[in-house]
C-alpha atoms as a PDB file:
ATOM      1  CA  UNK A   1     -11.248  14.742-186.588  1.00  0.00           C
ATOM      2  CA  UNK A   2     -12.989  12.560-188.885  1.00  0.00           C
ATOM      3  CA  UNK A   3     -15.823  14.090-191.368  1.00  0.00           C
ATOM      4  CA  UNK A   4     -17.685  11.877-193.656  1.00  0.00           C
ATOM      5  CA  UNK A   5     -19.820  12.903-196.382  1.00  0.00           C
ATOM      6  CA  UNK A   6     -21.938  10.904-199.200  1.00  0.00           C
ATOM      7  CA  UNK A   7     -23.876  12.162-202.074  1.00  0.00           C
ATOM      8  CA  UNK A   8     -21.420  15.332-202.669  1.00  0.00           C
ATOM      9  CA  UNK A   9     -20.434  16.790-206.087  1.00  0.00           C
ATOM     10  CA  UNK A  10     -17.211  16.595-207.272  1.00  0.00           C
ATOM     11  CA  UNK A  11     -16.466  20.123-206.763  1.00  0.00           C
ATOM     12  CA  UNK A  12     -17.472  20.572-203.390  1.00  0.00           C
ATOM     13  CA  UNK A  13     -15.713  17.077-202.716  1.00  0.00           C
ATOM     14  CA  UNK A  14     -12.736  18.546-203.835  1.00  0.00           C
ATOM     15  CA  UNK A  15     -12.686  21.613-202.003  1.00  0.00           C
ATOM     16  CA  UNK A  16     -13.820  19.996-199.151  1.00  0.00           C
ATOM     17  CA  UNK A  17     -10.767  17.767-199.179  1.00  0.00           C
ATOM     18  CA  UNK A  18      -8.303  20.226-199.783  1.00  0.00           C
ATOM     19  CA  UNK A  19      -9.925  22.684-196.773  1.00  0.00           C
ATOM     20  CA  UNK A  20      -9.336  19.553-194.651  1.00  0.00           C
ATOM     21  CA  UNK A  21      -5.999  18.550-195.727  1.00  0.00           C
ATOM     22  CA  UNK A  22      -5.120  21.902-194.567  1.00  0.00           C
ATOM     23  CA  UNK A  23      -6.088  21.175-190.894  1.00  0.00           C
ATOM     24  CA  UNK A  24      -4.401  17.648-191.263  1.00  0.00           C
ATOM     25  CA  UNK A  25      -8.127  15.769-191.240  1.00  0.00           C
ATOM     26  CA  UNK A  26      -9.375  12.972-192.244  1.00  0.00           C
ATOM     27  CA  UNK A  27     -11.888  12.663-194.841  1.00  0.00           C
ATOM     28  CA  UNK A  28     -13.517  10.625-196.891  1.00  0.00           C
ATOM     29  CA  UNK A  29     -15.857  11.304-199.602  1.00  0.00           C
ATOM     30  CA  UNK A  30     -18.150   8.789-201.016  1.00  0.00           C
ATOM     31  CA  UNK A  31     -19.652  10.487-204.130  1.00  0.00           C
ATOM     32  CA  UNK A  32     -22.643   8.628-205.473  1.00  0.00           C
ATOM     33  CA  UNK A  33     -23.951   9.254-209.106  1.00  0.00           C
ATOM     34  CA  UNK A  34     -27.546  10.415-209.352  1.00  0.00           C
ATOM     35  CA  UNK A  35     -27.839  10.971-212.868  1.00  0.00           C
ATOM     36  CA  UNK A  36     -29.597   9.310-215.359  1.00  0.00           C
ATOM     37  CA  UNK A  37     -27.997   6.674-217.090  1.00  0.00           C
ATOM     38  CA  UNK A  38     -29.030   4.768-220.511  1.00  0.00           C
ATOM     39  CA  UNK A  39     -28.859   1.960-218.570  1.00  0.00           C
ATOM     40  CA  UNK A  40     -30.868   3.074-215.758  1.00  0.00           C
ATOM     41  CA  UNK A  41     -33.622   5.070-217.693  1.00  0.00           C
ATOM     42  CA  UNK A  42     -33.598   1.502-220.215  1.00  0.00           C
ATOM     43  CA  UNK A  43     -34.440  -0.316-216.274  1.00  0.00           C
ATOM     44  CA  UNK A  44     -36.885   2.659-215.341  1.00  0.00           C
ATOM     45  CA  UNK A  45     -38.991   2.151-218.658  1.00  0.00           C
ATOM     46  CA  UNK A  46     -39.127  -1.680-218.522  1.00  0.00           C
ATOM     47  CA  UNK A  47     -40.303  -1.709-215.168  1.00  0.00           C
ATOM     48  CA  UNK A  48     -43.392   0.838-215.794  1.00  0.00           C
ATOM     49  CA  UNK A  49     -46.882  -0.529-216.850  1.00  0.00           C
ATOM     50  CA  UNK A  50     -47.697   0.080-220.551  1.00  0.00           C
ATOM     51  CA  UNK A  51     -49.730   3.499-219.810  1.00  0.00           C
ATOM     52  CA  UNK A  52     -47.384   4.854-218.032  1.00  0.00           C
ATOM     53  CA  UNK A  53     -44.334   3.599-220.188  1.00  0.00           C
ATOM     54  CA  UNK A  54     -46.532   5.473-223.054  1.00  0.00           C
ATOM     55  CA  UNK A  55     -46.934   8.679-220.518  1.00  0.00           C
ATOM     56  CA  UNK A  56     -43.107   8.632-220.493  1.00  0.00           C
ATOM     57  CA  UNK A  57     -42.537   8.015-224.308  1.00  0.00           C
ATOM     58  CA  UNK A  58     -44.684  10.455-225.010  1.00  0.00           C
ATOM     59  CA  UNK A  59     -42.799  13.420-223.043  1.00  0.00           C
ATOM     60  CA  UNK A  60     -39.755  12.859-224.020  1.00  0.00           C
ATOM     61  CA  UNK A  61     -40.451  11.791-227.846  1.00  0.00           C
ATOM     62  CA  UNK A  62     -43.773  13.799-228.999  1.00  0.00           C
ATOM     63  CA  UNK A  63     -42.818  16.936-226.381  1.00  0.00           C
ATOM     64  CA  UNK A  64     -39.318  16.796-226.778  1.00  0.00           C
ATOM     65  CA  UNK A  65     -39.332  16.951-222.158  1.00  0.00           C
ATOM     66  CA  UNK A  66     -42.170  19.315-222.267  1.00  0.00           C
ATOM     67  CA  UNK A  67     -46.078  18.474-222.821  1.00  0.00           C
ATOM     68  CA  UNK A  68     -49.276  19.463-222.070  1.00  0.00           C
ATOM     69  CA  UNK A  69     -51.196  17.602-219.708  1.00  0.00           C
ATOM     70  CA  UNK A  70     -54.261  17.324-222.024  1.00  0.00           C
ATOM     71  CA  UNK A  71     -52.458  15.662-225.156  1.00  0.00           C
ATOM     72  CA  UNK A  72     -51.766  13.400-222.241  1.00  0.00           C
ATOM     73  CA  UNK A  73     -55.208  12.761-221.259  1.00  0.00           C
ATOM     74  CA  UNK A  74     -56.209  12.330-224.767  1.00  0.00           C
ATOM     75  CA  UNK A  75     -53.925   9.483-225.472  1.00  0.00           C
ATOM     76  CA  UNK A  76     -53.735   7.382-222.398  1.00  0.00           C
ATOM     77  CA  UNK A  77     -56.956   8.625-220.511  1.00  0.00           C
ATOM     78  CA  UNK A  78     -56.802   9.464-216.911  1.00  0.00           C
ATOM     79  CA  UNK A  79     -53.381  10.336-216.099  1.00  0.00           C
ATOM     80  CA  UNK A  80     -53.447   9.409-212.130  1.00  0.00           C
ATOM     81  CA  UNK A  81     -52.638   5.553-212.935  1.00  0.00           C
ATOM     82  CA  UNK A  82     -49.646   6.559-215.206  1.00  0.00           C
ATOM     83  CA  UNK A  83     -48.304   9.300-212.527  1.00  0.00           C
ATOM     84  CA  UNK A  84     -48.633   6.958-209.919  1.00  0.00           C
ATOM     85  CA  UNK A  85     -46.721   3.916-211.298  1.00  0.00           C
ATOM     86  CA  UNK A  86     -43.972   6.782-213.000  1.00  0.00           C
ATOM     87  CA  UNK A  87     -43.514   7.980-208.635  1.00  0.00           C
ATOM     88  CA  UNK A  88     -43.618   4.282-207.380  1.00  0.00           C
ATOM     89  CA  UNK A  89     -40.921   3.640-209.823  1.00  0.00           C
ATOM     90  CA  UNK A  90     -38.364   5.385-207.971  1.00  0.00           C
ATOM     91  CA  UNK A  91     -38.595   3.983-204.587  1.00  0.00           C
ATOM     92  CA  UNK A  92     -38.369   0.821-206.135  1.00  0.00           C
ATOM     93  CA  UNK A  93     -35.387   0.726-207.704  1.00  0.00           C
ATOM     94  CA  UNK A  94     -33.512   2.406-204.613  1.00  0.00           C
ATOM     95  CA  UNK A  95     -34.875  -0.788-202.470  1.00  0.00           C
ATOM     96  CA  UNK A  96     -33.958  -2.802-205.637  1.00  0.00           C
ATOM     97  CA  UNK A  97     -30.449  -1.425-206.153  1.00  0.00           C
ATOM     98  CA  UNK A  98     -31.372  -0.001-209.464  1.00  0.00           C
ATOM     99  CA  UNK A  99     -29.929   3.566-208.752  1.00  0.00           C
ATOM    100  CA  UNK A 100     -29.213   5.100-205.670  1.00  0.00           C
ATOM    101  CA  UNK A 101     -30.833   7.063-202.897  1.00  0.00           C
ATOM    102  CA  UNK A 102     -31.576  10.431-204.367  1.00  0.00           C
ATOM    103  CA  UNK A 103     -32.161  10.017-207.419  1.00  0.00           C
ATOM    104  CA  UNK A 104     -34.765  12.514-208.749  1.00  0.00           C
ATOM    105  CA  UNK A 105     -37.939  11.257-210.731  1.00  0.00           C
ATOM    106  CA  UNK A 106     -37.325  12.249-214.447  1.00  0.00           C
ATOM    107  CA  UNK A 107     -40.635  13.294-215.137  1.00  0.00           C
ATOM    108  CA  UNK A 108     -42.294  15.794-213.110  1.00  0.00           C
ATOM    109  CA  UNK A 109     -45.332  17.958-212.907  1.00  0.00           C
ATOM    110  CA  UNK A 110     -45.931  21.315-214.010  1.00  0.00           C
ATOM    111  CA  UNK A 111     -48.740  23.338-212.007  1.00  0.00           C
ATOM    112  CA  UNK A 112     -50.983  26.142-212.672  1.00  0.00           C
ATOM    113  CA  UNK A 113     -49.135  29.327-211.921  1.00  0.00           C
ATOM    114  CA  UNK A 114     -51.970  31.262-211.545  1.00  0.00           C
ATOM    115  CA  UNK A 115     -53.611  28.770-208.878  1.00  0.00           C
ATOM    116  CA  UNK A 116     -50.798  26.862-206.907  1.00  0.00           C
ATOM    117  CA  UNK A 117     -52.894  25.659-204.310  1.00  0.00           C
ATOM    118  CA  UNK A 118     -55.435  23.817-206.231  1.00  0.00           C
ATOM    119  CA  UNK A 119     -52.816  21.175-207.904  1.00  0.00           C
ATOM    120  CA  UNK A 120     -53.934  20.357-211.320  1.00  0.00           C
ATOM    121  CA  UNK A 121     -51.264  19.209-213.476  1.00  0.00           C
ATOM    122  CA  UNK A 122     -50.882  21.558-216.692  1.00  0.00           C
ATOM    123  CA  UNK A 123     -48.225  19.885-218.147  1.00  0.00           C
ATOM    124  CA  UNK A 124     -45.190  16.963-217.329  1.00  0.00           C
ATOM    125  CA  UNK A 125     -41.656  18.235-218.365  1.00  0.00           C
ATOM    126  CA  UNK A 126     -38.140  16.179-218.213  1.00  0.00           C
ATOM    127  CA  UNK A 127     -34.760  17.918-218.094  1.00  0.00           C
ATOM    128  CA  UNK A 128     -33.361  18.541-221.829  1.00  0.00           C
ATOM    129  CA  UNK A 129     -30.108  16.086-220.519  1.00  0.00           C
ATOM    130  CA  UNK A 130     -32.710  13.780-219.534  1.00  0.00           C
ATOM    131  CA  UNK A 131     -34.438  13.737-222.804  1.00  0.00           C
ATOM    132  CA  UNK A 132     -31.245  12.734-224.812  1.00  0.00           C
ATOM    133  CA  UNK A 133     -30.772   9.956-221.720  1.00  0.00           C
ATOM    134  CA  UNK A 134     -34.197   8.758-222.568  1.00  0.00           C
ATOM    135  CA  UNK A 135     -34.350   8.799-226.245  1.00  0.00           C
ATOM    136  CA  UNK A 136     -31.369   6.762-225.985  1.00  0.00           C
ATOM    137  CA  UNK A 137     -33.130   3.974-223.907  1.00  0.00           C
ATOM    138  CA  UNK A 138     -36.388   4.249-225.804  1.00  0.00           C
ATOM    139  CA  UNK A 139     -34.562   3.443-229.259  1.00  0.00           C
ATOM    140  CA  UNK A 140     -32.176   0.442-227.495  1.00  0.00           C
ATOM    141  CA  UNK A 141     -36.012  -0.751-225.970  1.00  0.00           C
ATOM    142  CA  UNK A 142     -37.580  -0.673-229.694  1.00  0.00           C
ATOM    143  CA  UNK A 143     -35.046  -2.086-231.337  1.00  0.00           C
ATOM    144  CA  UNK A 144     -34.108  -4.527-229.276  1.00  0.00           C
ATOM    145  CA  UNK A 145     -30.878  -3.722-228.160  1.00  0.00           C
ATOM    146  CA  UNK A 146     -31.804  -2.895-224.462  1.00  0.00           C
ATOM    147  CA  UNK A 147     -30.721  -5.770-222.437  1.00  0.00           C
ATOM    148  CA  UNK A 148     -33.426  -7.244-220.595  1.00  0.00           C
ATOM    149  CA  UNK A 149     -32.822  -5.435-217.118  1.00  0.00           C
ATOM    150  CA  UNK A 150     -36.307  -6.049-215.499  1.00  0.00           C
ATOM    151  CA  UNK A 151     -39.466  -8.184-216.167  1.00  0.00           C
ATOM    152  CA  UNK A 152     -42.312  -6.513-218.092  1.00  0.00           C
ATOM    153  CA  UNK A 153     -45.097  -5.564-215.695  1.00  0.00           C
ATOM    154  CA  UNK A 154     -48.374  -7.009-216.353  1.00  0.00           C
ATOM    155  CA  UNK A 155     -50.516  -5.319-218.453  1.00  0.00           C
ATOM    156  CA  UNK A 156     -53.264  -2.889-216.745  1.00  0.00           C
END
């Protein structure tokens, strides 16, 4: 018998292995890291368009991973050209090699509990280990220490 799994934790890797050792299989475990990375979030912010690079500052710096959707609106106007380049981001750097498959977006939308079907975004949060991640990149970006890891997109 031959099992193989990718994109397992560690702990179920290991448990895993140790279940199969005991029925004399073979397995082999490739565990691929998700996470966010200073390097990675540094190559996720370069390759965003100013707005949306601001969008992303702005939740993680001025919200600390949490902020209302309207202090959004009021600083980089409509927020669907921001959203839309922060999603794009992530399918491109799977088919780039930037991170790998499964990697979650680090910004994501918070809707209206009291009206789920009618989407309107109330607020954008990031996970608080995301947020150190981030602040990270954004200080190696500003003060130059970031190596370049991705062209600047044109500006909007």
């Amino acid at each position: 018998m031959k099992i193989t799994i990718e994109g397992a934790d560690k702990d179920f890797a290991e448990k895993l292995v140790a279940l199969a050792a005991e029925h004399d299989a073979e397995v082999t475990v490739a565990a691929v890291d998700t996470g966010w990375t200073v390097e990675r979030a540094t190559r996720y912010l370069r390759s965003l368009t100013a707005g949306a690079r601001r969008f992303a500052e702005m939740v993680v710096v001025d919200g600390n991973g949490y902020l209302d959707a309207d202090q959004l609106r009021a600083a980089v106007g409509k927020l669907n050209g921001p959203t839309v380049a922060l999603s794009r981001t992530i399918p491109r750097g799977v088919r780039e090699g930037w991170w790998p498959e499964g990697t979650k977006a680090p910004i994501t939308p918070v809707y209206a509990p009291d009206n789920p079907s009618w989407h309107k975004n109330i607020a954008y949060e990031m996970t608080s280990e995301n947020v150190t991640v981030f602040r990270s990149a954004i200080a190696a970006l500003a003060t130059g220490r970031g190596a370049p890891v991705a062209p600047e997109p044109p500006a909007p």
